[in-house]
Protein backbone atom coordinates (compact mmCIF):
# COMPACT_ATOMS: atom_id res chain seq x y z
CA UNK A 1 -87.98 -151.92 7.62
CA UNK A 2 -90.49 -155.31 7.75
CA UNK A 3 -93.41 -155.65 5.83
CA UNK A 4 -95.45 -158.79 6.23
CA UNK A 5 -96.00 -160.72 3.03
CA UNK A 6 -98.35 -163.21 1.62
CA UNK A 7 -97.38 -166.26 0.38
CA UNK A 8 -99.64 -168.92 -2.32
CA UNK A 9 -98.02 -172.00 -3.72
CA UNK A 10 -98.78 -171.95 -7.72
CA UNK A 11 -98.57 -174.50 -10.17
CA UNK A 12 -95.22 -172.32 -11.18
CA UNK A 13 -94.07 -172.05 -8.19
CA UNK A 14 -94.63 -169.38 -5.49
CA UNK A 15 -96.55 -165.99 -5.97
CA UNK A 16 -95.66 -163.64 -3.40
CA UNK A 17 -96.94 -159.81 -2.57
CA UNK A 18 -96.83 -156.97 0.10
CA UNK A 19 -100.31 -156.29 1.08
CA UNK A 20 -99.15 -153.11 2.65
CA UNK A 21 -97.65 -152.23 -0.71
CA UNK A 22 -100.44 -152.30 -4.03
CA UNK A 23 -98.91 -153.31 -6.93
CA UNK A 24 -95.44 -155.06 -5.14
CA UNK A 25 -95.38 -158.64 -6.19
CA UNK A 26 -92.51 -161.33 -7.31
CA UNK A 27 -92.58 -165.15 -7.62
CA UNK A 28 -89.92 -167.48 -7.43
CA UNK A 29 -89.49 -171.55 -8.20
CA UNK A 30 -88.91 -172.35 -4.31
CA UNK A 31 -90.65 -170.36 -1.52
CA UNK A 32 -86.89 -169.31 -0.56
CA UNK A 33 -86.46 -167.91 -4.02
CA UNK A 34 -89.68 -166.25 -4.28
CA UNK A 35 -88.81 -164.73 -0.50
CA UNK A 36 -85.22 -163.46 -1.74
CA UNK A 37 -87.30 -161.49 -4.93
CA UNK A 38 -89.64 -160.01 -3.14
CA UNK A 39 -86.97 -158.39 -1.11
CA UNK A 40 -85.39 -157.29 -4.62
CA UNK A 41 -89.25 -156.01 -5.60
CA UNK A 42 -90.00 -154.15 -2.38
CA UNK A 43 -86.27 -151.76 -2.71
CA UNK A 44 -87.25 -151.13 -5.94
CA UNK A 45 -91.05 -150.40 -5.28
CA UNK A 46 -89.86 -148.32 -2.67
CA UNK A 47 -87.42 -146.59 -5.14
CA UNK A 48 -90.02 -145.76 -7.11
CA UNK A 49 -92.32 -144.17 -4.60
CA UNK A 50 -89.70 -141.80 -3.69
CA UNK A 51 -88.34 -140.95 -7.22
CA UNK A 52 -92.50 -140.47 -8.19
CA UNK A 53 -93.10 -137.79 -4.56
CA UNK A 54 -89.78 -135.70 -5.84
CA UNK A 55 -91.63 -134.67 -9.09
């Protein structure tokens, strides 16, 4: 599954987040780093979500 993402150059670095998905950010020293955590942050989001609906 896609989800769009927004993208903001820090003074860090890169903040990214799923608008689609409160609470699902990451960040990353390169906007290809930041891109490969939010992918990393969005599984385990989605983890989450599901482990939270079975209780």
């Amino acid at each position: 599954m896609k989800y769009k993402v927004s993208i903001k150059k820090t003074e860090e670095g890169y903040s990214i987040w799923v608008p689609g998905l409160p609470g699902c950010w990451s960040q990353g020293k390169t906007e290809e780093e930041a891109l490969e955590n939010i992918k990393d942050a969005i599984q385990s989001y989605l983890e989450t979500v599901e482990l939270l609906c079975k209780n």
